[in-house]
Every structure is written in structure tokens, then in C-alpha cells.
C-alpha atoms as a PDB file:
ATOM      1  CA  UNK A   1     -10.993   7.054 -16.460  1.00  0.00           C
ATOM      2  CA  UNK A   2      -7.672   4.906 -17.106  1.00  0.00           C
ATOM      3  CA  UNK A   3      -7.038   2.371 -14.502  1.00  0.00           C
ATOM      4  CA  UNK A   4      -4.616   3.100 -11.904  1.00  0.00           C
ATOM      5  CA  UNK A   5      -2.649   0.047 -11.120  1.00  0.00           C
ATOM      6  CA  UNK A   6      -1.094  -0.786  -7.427  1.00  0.00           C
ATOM      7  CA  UNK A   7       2.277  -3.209  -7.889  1.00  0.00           C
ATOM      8  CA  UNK A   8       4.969  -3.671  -5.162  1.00  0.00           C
ATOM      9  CA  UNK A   9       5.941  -6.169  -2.759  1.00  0.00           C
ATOM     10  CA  UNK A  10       3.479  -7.995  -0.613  1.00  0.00           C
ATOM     11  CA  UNK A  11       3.156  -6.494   2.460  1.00  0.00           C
ATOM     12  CA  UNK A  12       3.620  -2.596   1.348  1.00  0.00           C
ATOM     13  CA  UNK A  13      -0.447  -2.438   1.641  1.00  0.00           C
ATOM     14  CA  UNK A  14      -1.448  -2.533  -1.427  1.00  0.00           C
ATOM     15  CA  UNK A  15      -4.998  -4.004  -1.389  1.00  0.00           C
ATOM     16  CA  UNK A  16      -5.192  -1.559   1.859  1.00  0.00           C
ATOM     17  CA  UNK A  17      -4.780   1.001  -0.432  1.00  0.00           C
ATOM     18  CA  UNK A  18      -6.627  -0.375  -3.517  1.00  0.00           C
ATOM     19  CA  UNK A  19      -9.932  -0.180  -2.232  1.00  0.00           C
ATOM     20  CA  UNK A  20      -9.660   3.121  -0.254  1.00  0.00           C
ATOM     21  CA  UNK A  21      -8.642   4.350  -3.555  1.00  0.00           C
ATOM     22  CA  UNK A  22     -11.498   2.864  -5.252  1.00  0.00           C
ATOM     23  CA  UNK A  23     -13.981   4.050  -3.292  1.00  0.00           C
ATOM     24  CA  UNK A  24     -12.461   7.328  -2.975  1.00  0.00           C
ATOM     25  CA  UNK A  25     -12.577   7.675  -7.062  1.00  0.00           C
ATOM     26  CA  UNK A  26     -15.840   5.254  -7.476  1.00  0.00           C
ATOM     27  CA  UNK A  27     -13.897   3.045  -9.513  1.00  0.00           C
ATOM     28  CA  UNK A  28     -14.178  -0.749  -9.452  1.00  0.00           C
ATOM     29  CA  UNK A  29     -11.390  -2.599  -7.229  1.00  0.00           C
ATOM     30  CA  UNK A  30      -9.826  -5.511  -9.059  1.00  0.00           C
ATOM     31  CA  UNK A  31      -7.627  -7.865  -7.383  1.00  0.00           C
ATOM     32  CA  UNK A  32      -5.309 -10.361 -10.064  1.00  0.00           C
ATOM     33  CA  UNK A  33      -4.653 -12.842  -6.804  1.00  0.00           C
ATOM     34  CA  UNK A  34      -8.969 -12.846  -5.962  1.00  0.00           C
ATOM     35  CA  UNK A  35      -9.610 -13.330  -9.657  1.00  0.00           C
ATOM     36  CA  UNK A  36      -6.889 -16.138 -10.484  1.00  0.00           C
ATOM     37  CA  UNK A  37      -8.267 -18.111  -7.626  1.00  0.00           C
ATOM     38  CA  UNK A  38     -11.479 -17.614  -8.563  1.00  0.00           C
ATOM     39  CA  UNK A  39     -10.511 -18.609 -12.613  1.00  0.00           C
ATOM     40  CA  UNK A  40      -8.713 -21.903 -11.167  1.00  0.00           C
ATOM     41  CA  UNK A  41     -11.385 -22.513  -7.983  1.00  0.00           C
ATOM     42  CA  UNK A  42      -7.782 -23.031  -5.926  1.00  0.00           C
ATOM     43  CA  UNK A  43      -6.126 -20.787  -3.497  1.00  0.00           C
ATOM     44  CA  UNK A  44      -2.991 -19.097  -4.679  1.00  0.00           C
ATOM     45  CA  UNK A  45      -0.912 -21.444  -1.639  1.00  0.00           C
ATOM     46  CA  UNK A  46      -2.791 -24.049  -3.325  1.00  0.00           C
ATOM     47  CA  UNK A  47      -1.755 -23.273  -6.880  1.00  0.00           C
ATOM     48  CA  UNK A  48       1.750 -22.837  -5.977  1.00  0.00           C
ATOM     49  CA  UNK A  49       2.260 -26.649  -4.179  1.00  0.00           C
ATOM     50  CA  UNK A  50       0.083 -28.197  -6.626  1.00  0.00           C
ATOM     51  CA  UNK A  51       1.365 -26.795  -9.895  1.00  0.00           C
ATOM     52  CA  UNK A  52       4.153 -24.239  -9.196  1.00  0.00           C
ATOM     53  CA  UNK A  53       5.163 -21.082  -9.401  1.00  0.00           C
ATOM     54  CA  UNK A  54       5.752 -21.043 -13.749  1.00  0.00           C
ATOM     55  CA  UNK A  55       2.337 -22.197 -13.813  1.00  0.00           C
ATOM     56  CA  UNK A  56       0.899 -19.792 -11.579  1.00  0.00           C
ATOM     57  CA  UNK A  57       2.956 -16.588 -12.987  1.00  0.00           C
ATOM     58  CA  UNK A  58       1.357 -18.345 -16.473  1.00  0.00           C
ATOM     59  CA  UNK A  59      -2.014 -17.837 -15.027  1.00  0.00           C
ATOM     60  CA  UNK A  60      -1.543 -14.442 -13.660  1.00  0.00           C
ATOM     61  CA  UNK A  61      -0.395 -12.918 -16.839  1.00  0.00           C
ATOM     62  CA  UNK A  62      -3.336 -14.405 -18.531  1.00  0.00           C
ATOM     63  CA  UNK A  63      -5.328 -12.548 -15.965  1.00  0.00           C
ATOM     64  CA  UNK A  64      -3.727  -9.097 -15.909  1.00  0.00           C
ATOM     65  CA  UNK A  65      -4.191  -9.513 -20.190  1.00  0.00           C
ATOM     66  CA  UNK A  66      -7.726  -9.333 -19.658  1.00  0.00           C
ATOM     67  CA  UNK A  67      -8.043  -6.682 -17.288  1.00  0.00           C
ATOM     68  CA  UNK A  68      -5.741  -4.245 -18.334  1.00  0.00           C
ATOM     69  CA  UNK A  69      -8.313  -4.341 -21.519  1.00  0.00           C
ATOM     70  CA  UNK A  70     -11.109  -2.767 -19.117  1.00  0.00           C
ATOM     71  CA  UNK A  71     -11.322   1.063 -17.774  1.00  0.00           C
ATOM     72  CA  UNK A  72     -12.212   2.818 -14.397  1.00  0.00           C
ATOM     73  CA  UNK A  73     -10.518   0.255 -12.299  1.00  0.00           C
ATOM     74  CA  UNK A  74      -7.786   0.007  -9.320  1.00  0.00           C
ATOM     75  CA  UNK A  75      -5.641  -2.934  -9.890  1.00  0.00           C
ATOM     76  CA  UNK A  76      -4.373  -4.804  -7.298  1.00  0.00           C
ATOM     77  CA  UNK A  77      -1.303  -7.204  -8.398  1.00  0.00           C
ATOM     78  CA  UNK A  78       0.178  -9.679  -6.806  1.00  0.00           C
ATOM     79  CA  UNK A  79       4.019  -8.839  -5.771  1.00  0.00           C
ATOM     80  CA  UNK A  80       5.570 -10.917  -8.424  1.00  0.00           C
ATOM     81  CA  UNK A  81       3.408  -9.463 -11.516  1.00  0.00           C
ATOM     82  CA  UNK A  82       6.144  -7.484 -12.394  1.00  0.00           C
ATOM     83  CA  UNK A  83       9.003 -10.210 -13.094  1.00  0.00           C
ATOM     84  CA  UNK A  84       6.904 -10.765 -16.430  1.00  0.00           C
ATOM     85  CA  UNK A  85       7.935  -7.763 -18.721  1.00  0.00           C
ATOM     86  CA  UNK A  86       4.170  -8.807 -20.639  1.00  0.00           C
ATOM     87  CA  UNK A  87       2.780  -8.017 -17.540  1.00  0.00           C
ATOM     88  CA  UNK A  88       4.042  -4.643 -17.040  1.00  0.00           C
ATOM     89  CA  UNK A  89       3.247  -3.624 -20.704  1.00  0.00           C
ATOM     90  CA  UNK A  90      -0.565  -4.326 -20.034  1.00  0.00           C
ATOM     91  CA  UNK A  91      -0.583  -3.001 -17.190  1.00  0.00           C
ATOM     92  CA  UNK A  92       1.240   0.712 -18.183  1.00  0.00           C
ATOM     93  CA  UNK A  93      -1.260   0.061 -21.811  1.00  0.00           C
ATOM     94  CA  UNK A  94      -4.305   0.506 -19.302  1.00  0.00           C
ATOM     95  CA  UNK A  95      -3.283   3.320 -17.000  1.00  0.00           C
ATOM     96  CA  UNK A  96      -0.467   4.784 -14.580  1.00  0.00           C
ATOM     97  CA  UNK A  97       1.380   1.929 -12.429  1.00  0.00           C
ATOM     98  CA  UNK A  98       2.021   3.263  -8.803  1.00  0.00           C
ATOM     99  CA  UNK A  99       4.213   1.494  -6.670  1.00  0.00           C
ATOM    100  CA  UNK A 100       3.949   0.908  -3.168  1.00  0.00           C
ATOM    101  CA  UNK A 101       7.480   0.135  -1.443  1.00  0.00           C
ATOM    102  CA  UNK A 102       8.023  -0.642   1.927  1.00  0.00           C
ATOM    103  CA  UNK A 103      11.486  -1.584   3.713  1.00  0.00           C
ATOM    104  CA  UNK A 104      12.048  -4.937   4.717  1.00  0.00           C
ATOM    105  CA  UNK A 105      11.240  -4.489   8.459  1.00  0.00           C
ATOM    106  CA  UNK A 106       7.869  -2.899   7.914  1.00  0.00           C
ATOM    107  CA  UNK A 107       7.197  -6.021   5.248  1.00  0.00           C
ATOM    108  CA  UNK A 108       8.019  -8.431   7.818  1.00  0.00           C
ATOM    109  CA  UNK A 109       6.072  -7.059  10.750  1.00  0.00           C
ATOM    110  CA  UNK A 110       2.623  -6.858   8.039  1.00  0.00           C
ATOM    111  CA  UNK A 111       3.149 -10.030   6.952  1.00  0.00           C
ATOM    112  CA  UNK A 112       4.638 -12.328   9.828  1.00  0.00           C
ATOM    113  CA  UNK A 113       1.113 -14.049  11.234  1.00  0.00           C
ATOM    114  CA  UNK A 114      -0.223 -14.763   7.365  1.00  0.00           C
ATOM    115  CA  UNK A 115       0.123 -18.210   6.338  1.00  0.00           C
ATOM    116  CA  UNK A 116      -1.548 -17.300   2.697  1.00  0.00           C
ATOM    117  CA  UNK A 117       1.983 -16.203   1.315  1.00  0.00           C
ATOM    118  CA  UNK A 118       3.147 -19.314  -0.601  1.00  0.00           C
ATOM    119  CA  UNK A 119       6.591 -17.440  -0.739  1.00  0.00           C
ATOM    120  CA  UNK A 120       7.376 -17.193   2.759  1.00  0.00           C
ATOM    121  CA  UNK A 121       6.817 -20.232   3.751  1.00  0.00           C
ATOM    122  CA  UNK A 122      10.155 -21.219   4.642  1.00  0.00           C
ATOM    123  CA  UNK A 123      12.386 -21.728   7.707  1.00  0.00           C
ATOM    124  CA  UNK A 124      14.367 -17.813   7.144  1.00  0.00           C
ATOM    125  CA  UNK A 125      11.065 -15.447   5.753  1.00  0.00           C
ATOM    126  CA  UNK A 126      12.811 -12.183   6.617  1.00  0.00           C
ATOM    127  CA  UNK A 127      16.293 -13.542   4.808  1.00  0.00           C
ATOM    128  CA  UNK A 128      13.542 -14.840   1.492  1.00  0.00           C
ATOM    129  CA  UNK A 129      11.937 -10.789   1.875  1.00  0.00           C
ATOM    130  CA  UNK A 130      15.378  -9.055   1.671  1.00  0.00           C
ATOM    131  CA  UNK A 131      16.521 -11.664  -1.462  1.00  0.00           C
ATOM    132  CA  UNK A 132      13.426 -11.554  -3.094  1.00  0.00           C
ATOM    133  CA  UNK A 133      12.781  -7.350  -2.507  1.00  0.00           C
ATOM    134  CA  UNK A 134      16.675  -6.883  -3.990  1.00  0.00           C
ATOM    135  CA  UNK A 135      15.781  -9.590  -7.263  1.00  0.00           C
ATOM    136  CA  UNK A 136      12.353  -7.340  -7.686  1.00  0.00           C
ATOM    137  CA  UNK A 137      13.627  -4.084  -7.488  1.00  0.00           C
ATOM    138  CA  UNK A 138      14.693  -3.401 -10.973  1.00  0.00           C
ATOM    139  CA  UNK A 139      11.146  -4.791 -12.073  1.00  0.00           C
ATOM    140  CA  UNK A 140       9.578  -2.378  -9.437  1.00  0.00           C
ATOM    141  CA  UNK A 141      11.185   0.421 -10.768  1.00  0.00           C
ATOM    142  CA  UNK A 142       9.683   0.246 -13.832  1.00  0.00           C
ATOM    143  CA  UNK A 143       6.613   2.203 -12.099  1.00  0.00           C
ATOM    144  CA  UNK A 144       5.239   5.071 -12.777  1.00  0.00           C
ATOM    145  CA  UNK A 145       5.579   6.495  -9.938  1.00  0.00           C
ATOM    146  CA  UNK A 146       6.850   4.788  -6.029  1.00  0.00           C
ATOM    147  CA  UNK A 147       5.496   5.623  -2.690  1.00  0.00           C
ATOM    148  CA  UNK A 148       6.984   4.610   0.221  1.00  0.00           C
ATOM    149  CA  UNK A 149       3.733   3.070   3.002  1.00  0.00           C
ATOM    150  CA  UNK A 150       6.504   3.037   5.323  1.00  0.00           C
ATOM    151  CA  UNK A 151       6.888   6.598   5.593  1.00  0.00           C
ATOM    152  CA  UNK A 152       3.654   7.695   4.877  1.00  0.00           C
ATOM    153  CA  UNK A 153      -0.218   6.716   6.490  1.00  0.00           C
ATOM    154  CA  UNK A 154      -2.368   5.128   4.256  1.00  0.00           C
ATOM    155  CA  UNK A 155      -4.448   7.924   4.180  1.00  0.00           C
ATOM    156  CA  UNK A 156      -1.749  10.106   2.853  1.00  0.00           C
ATOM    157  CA  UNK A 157      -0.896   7.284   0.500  1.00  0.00           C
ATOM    158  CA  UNK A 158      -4.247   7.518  -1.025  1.00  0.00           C
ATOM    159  CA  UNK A 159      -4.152  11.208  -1.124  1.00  0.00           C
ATOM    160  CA  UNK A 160      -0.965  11.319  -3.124  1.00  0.00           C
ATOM    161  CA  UNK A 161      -2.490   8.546  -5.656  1.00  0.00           C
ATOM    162  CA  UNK A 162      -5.845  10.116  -5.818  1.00  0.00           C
ATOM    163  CA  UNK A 163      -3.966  13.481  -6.722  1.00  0.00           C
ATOM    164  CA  UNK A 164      -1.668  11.640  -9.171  1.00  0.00           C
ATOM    165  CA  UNK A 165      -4.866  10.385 -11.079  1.00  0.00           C
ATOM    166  CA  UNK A 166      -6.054  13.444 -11.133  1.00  0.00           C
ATOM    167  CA  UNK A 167      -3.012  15.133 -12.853  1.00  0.00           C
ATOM    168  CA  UNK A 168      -3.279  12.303 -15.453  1.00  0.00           C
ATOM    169  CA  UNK A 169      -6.963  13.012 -15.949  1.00  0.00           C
ATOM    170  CA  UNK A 170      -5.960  16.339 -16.812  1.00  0.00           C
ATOM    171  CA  UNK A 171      -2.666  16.057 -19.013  1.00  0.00           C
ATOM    172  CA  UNK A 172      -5.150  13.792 -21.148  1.00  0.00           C
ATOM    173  CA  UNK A 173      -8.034  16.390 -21.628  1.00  0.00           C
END
């Protein structure tokens, strides 16, 4: 089976919805942030003071090359995977690229007590969300298809994707 791919800001549960996905389908969950720590033994906060953000959006594309080159996988980005155009064309090369949306409350209530997100580390995170979701949103829209986790359980988020993959399994038979 093609991959299905999860992009979308952080916070709009996409690793949530990744696995449950995954082991809905028995496919194999990727995530790009687990696997360019694990290339550059650092954590992403950690790549991000240390080298910056160029270097780590250098690494990540590197990353989402080589798995958008496997099959029967759900691929977990990072929120900013999509500001590289590269990125995007793997990623839609390898399978249909769902996004998962959120509005800026919702973001900021699931990701107010994690320290992990090297972007919002800064003295106004909700004011940083709102810029950052409005300078993403063209690159967002580039999905396949967008579902809103703010409207919608996760288990009804799944549903939706699981039935999506299946409609793609059969317009390719």
C-alpha cells in the first residue's frame, strides 16, 4: 500500500493519529522528528540551539527523501516539513498527504506544558502559533486532503483517513 502521510501544525495530533492509523491498517508508523534525532543522536530542541533551524530543515528533508522511497507506512512530519516545496514532492511521490488542522486555541491548549517545541519557546507562544499557522497555511494547503482534530475525535479522524486510504487503494486497482 502507498504511504499515507500526516502534515499540519504541531499540536493538531498528528502522531495521535499516526499510530492509531497504523495499527488500524498494519502499516509501519514513521516519525521524521524520532528518526532525525536518532540520525544526529541530538534532540530536535537540541538541534535547533546548537545548529539552527536551516540546518535542521536541511536534515529533515534529507530524512523525508529517504522515506518517502519506502511503502506501507504512516508518516508523521514535523509541522514545518512543508515550508520545503522538495519536501512536499516526496512526500505526495509516496502516497496521499492528509492534513490535520487545528485552530489556534485548540493548538495552544495541546501544546502549552511541552517544553520539546524549539519554536515556542518564547515569551508570546500563542502570538508565535497564530504568525507561524498564517505563514504555513499556503504550504498546508498543498494537502491532499485537511481534517480539522478540532472538530472531530480522533477516532473519527482516523475513520475518515482509514476510509480515504481505502478509496485510494481502490482508484489504483
Amino acid at each position: 500500500m502507498q504511504n499515507i502521510v500526516l502534515v499540519g501544525f504541531m499540536g493538531t495530533g498528528k502522531t495521535t493519529i499516526a499510530t492509531a492509523v497504523a495499527n488500524r491498517l498494519g502499516m509501519r508508523y514513521v516519525s521524521t522528528d524520532d528518526l532525525i534525532e536518532k540520525k544526529e543522536k541530538s534532540t530536535i530542541n537540541e538541534i535547533f540551539q546548537k545548529k539552527g533551524e536551516d540546518y535542521f530543515r536541511a536534515v529533515e528533508s534529507s530524512v523525508i527523501r529517504d522515506v518517502s522511497c519506502m511503502e506501507n507506512q504512516v508518516i508523521d512530519t514535523g509541522g514545518g516539513a512543508v515550508i520545503r516545496g522538495e519536501n512536499v514532492s516526496y512526500l505526495k511521490s509516496s502516497g496521499i498527504v492528509i492534513c490535520l488542522a487545528a485552530d489556534e486555541e485548540a493548538v495552544m491548549e495541546r501544546t502549552k506544558k511541552y517544553k520539546h517545541r524549539p519554536l515556542l519557546n518564547c515569551d508570546d507562544p500563542k502570538r508565535k502559533i497564530r504568525d507561524l499557522m498564517a505563514k504555513r497555511a499556503p504550504y498546508y494547503a498543498k494537502a491532499d486532503y485537511t481534517l480539522d482534530t478540532g472538530k472531530l475525535t480522533a477516532r473519527q479522524v482516523v475513520d475518515e483517513i482509514v476510509r480515504l486510504a481505502e478509496d485510494m487503494k481502490k482508484a489504483k486497482e
